[in-house]
N, C-alpha and C. Protein backbone atom coordinates (compact mmCIF):
# COMPACT_ATOMS: atom_id res chain seq x y z
N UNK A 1 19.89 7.22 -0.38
CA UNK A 1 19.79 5.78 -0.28
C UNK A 1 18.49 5.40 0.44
N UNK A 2 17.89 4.53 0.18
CA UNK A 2 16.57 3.63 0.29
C UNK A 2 17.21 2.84 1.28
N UNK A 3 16.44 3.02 2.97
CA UNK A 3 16.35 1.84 3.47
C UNK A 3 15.16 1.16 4.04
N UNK A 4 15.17 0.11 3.69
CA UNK A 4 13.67 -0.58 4.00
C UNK A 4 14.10 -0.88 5.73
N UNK A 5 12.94 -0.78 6.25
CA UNK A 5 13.42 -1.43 7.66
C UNK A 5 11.53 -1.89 8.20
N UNK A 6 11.38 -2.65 9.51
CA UNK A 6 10.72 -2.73 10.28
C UNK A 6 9.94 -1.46 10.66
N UNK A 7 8.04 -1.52 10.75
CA UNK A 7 7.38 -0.69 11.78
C UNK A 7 7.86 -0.38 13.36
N UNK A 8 7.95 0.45 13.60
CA UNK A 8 7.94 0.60 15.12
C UNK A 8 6.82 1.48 15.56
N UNK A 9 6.18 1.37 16.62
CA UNK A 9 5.25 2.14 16.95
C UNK A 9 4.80 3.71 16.96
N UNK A 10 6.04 4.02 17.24
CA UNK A 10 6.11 5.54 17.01
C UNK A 10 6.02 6.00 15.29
N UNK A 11 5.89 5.22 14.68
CA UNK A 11 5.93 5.96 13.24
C UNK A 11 4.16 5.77 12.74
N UNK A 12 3.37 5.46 13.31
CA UNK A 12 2.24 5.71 13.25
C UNK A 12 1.61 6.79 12.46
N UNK A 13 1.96 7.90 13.06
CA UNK A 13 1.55 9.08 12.07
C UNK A 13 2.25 9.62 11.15
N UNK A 14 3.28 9.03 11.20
CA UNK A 14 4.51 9.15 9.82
C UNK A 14 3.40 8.59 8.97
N UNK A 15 3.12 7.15 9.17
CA UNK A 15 2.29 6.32 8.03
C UNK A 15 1.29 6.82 7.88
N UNK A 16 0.32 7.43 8.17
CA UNK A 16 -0.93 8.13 8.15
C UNK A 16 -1.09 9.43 7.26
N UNK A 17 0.26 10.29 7.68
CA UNK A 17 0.49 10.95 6.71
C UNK A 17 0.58 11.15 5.34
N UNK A 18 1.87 9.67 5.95
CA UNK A 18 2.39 9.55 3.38
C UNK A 18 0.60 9.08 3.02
N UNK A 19 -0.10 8.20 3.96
CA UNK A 19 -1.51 7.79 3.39
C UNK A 19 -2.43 8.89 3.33
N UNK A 20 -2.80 9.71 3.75
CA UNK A 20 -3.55 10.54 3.42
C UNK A 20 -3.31 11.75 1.93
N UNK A 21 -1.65 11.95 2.33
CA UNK A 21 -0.96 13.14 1.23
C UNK A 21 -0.89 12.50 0.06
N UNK A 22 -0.94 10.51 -0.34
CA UNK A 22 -0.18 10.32 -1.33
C UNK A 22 -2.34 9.56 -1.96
N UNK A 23 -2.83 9.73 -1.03
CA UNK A 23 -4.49 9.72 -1.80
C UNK A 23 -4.57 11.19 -2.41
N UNK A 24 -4.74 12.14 -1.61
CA UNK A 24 -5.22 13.58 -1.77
C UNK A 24 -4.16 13.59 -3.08
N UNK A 25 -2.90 13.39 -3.50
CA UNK A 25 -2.17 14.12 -4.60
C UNK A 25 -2.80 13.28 -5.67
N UNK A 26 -3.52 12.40 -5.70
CA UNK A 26 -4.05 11.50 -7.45
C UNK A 26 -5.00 12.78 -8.10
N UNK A 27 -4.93 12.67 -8.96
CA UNK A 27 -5.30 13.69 -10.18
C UNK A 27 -7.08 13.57 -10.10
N UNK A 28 -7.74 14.58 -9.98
CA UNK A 28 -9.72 14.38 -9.51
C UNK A 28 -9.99 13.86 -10.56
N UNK A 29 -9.10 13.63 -11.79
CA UNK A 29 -9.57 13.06 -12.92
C UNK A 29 -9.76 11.37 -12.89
N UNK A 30 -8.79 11.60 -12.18
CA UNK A 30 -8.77 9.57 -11.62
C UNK A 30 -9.99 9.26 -10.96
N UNK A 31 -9.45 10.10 -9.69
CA UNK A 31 -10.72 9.99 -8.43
C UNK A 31 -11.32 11.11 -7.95
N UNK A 32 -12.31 11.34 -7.63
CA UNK A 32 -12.68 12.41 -7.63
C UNK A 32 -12.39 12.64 -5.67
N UNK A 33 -12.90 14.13 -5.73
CA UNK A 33 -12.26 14.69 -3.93
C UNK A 33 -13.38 14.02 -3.11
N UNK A 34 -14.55 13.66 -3.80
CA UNK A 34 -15.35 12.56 -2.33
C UNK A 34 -15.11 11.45 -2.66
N UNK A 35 -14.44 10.84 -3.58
CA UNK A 35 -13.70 9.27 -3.48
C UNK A 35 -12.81 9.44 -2.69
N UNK A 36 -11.75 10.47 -2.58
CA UNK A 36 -10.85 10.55 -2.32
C UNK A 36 -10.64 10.65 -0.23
N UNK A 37 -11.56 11.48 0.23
CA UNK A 37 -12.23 11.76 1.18
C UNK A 37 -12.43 10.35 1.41
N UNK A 38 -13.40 9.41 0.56
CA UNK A 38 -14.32 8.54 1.21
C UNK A 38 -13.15 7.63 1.59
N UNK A 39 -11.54 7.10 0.49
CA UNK A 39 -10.93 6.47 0.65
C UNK A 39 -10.06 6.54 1.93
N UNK A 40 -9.85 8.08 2.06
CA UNK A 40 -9.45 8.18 3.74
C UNK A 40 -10.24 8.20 4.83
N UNK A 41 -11.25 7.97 4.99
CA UNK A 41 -12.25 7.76 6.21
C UNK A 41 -11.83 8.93 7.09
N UNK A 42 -12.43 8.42 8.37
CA UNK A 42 -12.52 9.47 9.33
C UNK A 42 -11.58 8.30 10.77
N UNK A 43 -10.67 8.12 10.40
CA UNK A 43 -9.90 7.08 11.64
C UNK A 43 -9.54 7.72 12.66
N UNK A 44 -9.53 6.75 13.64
CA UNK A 44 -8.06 7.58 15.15
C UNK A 44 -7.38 7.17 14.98
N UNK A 45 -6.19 8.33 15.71
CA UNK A 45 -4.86 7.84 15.83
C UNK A 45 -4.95 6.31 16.23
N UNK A 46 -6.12 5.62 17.37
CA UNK A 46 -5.74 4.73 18.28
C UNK A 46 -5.99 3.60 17.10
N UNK A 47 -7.34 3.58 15.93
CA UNK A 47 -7.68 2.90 14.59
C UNK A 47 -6.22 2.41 14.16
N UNK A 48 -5.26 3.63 13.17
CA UNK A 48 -4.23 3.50 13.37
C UNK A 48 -3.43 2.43 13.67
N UNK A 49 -2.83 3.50 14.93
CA UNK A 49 -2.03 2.48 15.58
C UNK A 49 -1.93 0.98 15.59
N UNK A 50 -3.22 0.87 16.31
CA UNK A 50 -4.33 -0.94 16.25
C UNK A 50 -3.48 -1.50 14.87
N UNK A 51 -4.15 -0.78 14.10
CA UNK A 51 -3.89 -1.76 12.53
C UNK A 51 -2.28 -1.92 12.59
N UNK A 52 -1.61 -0.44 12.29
CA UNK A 52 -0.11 -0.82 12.15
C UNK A 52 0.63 -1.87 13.17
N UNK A 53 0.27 -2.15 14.27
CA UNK A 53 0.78 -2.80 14.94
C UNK A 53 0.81 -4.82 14.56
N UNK A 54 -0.66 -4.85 13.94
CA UNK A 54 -1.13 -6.14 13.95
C UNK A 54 -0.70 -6.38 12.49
N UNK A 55 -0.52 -4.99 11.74
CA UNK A 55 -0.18 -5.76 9.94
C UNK A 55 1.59 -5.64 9.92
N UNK A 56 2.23 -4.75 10.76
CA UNK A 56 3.34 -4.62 10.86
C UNK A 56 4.30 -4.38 9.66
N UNK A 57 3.69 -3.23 8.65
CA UNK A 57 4.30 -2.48 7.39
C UNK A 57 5.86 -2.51 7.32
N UNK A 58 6.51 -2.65 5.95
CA UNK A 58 7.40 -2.24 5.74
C UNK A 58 7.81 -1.13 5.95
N UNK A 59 8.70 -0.11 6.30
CA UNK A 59 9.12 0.94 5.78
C UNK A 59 10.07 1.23 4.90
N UNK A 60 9.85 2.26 4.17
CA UNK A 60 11.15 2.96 3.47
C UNK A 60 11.15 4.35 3.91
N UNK A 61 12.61 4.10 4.31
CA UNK A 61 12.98 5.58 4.48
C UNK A 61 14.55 6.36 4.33
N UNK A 62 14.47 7.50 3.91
CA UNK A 62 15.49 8.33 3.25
C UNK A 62 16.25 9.20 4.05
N UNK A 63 17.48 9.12 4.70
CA UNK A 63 17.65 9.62 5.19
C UNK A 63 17.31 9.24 7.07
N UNK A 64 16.65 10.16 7.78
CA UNK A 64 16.02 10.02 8.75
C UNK A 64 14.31 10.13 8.45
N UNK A 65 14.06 10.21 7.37
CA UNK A 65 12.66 10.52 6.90
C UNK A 65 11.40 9.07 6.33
N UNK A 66 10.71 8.98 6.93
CA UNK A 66 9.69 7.78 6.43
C UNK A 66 9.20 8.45 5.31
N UNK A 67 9.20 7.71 3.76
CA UNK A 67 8.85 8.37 2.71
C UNK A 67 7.55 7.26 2.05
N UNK A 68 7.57 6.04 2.66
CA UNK A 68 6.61 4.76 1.94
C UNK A 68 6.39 4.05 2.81
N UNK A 69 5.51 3.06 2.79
CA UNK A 69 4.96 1.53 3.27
C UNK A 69 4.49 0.56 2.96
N UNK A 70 4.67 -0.36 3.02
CA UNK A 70 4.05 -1.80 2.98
C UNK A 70 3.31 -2.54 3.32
N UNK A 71 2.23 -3.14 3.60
CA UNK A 71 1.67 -3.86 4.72
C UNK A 71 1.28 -5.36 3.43
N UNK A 72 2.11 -6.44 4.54
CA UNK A 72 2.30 -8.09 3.68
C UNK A 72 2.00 -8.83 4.20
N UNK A 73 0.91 -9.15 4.38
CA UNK A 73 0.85 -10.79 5.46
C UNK A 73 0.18 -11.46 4.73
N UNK A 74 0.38 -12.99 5.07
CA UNK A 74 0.55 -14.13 4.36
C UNK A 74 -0.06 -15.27 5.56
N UNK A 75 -0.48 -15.77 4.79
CA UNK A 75 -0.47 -17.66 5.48
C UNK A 75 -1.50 -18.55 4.75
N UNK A 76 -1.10 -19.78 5.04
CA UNK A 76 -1.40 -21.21 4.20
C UNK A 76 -0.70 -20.33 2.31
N UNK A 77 0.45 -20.04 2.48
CA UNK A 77 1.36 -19.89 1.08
C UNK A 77 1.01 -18.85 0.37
N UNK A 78 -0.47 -18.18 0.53
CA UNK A 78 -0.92 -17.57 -0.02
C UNK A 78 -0.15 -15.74 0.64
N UNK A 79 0.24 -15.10 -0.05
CA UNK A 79 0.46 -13.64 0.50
C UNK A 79 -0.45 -12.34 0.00
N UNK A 80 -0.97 -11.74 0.84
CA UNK A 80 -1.29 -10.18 0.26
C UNK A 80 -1.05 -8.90 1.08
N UNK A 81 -0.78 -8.07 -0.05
CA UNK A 81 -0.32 -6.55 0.00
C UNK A 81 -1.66 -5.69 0.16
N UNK A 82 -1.59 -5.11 1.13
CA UNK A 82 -2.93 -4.45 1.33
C UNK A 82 -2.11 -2.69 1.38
N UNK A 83 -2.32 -2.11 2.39
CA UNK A 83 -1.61 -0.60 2.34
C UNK A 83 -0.23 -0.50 1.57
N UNK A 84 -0.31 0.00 0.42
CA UNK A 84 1.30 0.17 -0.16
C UNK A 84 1.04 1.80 -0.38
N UNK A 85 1.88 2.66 0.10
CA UNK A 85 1.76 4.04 0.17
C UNK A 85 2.91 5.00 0.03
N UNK A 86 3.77 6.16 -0.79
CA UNK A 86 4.53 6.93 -1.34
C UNK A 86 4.23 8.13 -1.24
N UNK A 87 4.99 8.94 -0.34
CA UNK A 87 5.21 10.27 -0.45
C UNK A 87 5.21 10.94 -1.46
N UNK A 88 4.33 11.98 -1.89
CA UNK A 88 3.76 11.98 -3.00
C UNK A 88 5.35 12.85 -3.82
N UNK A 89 6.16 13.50 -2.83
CA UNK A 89 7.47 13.86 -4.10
C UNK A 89 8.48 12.94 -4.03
N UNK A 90 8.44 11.78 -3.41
CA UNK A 90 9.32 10.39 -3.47
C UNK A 90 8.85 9.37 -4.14
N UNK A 91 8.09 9.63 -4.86
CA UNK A 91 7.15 8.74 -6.38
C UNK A 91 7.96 8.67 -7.37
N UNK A 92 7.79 7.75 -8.02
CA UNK A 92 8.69 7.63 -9.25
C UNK A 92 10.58 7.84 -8.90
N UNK A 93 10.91 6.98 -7.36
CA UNK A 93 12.27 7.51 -7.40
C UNK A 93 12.58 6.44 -7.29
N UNK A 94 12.27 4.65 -7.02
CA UNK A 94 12.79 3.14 -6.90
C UNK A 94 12.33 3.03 -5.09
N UNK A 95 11.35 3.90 -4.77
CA UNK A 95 10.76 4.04 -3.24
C UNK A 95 9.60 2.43 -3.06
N UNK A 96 8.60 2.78 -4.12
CA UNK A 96 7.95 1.72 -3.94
C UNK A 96 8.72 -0.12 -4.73
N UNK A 97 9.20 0.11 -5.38
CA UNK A 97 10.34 -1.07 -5.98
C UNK A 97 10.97 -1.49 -4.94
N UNK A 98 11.76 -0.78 -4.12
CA UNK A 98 12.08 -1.33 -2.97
C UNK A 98 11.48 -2.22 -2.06
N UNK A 99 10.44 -1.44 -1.91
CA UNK A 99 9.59 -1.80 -0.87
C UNK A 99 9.01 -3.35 -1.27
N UNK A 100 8.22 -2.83 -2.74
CA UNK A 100 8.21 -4.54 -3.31
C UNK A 100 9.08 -5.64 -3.26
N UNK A 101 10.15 -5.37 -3.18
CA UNK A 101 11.02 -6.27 -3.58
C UNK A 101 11.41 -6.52 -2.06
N UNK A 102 11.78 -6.08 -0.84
CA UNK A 102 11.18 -6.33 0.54
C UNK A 102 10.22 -7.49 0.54
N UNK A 103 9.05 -7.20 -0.39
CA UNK A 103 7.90 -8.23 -0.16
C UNK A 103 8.42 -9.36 -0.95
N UNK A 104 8.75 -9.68 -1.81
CA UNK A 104 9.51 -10.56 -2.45
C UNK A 104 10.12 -11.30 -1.71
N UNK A 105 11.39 -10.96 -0.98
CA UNK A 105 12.45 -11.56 -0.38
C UNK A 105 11.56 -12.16 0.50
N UNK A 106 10.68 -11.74 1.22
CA UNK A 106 9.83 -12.45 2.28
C UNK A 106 9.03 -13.10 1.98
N UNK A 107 8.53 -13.44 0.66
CA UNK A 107 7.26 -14.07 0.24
C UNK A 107 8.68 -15.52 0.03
N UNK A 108 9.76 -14.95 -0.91
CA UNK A 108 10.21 -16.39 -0.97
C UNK A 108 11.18 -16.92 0.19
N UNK A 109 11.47 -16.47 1.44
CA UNK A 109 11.61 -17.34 2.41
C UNK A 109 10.51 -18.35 2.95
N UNK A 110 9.36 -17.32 2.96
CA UNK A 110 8.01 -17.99 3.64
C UNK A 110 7.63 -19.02 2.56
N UNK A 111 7.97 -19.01 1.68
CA UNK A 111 7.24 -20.60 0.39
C UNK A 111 6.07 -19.98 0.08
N UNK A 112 5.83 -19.22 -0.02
CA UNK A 112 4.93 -18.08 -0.73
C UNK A 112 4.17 -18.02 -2.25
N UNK A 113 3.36 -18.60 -2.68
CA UNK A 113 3.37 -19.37 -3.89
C UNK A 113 2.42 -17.95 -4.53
N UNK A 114 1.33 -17.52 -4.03
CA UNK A 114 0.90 -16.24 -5.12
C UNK A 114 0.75 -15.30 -3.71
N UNK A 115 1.01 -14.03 -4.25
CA UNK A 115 0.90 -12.89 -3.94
C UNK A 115 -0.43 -12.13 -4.53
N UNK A 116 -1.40 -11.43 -3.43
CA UNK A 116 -2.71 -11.01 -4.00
C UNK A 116 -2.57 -9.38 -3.49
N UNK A 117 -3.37 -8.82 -4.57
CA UNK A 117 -3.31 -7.19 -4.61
C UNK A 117 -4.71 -6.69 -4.33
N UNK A 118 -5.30 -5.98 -4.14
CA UNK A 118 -6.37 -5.19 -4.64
C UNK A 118 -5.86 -4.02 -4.93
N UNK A 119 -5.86 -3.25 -6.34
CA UNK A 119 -5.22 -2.30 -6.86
C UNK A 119 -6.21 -1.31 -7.19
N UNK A 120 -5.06 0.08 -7.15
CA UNK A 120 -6.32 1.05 -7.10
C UNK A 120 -5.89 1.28 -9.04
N UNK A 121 -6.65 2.18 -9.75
CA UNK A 121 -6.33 3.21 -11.00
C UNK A 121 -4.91 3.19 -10.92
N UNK A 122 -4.34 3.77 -10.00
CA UNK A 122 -2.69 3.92 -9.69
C UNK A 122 -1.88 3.32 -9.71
N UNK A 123 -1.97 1.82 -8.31
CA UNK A 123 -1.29 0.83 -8.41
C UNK A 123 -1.28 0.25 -9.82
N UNK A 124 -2.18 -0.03 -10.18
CA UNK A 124 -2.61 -1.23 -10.98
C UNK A 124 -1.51 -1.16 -12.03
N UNK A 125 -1.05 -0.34 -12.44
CA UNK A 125 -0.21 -0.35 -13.79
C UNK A 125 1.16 -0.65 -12.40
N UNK A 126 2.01 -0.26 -12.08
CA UNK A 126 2.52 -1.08 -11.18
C UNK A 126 2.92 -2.29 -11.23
N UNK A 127 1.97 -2.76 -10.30
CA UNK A 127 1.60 -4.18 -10.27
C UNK A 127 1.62 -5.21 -11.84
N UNK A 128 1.32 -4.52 -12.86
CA UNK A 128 1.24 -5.03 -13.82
C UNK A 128 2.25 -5.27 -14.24
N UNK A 129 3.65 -4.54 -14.11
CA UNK A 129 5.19 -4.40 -14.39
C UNK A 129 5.68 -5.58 -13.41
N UNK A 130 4.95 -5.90 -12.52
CA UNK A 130 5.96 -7.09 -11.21
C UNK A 130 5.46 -8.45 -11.53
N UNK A 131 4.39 -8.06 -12.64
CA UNK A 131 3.94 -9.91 -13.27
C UNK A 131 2.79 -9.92 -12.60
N UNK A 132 2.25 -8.96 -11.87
CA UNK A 132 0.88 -9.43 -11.78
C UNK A 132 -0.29 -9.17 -12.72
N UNK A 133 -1.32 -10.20 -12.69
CA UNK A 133 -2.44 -10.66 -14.11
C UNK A 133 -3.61 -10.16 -12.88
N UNK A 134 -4.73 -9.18 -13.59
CA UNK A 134 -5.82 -8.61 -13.28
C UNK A 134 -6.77 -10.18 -13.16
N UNK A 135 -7.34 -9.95 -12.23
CA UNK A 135 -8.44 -11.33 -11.94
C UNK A 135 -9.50 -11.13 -12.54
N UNK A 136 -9.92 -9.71 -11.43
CA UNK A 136 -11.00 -9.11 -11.96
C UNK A 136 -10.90 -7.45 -11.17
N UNK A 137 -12.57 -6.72 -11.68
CA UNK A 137 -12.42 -5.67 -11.27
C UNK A 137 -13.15 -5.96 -9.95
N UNK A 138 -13.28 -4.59 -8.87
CA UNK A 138 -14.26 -5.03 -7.98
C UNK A 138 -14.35 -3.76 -7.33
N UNK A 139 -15.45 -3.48 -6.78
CA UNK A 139 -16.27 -2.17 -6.26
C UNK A 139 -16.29 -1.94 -4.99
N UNK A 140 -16.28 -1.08 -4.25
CA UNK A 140 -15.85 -1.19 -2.76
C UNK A 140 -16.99 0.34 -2.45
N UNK A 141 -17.71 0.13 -1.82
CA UNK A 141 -18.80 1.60 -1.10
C UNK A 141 -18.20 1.79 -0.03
N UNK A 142 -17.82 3.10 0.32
CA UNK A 142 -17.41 3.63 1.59
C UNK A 142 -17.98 4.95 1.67
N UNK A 143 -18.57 5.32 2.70
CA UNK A 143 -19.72 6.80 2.92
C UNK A 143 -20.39 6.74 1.93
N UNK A 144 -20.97 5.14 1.20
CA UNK A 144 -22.02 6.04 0.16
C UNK A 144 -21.14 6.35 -1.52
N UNK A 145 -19.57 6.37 -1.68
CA UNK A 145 -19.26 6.54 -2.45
C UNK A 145 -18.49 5.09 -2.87
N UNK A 146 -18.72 4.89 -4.37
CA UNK A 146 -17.97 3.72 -5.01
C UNK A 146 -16.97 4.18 -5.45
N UNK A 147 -15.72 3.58 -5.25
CA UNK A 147 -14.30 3.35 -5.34
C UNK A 147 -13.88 1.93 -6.07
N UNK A 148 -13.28 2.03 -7.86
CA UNK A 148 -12.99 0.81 -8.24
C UNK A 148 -11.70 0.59 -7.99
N UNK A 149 -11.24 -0.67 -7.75
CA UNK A 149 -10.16 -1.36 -8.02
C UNK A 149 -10.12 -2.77 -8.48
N UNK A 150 -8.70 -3.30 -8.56
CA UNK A 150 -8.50 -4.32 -9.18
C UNK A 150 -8.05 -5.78 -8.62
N UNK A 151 -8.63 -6.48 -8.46
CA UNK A 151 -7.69 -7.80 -7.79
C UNK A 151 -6.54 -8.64 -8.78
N UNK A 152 -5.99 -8.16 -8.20
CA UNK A 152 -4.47 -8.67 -9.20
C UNK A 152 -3.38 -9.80 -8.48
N UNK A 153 -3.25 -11.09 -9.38
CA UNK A 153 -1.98 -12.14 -8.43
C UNK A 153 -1.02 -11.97 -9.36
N UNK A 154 -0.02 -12.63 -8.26
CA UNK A 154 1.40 -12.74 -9.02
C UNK A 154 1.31 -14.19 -8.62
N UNK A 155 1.63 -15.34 -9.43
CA UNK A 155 2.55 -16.20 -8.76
C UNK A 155 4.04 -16.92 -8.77
């Protein structure tokens, strides 16, 4: 069973983990190993922490085990999903659906009128199944290497 719950501080490197293991497992055919590299940077734990604390991610987790995440914040109606991340052998099991649908329930308490993505190769088909329409594409340099994705709304 899937339970979504609240960040707490201590799961920091839980989240760091599924993010690093669930970049490194995409196929070099997608992205290659210095996209892949470039997409995980070189962070601290304390980088980290900082962020999870201030974006305050969903979790899903199985058992006693953190397997996914979320990160949703919103304001003036507008919402976006920035870190959405899956244990790379808890993929394809209703891990990230959950988690979406988490964002859902909260987008429509908050009066939440579009939801914004930047999607990678991966997400993007995803996202495309929850009603979200591609805007456009857009290019992102990190160390020197270009990384495409997609800006995608739902409303």
């Amino acid at each position: 069973m899937i339970v979504i719950r609240d960040y707490q501080p201590q799961d920091s490197k839980a989240l760091v983990k599924i993010f690093e293991n669930a970049i490194l497992a995409i196929d070099n055919r997608i992205y290659s190993t210095s996209q892949k590299q470039a997409w995980i940077g070189n962070h601290s734990d304390e980088f980290w922490q900082h962020r999870f604390e201030k974006t305050l991610p969903f979790m899903a987790v199985i058992g006693d085990r953190v397997v996914g995440f979320i990160e949703f914040g919103f304001d003036d109606g507008i919402g976006e999903i920035d870190c959405f991340y899956i244990e790379p052998k808890f993929q394809q099991q209703g891990v990230g659906q959950a988690l979406f649908e988490k964002v859902l329930e909260v987008a429509k308490l908050n009066d939440i009128k579009e939801i914004r993505v930047f999607a990678s190769h991966i997400a993007k088909p995803f996202f495309a199944k929850q009603g979200f329409k591609v805007i456009r594409e857009n290019s992102v340099v990190r160390s020197n290497v270009t990384l495409e994705n997609w800006l995608m709304v739902k409303q």
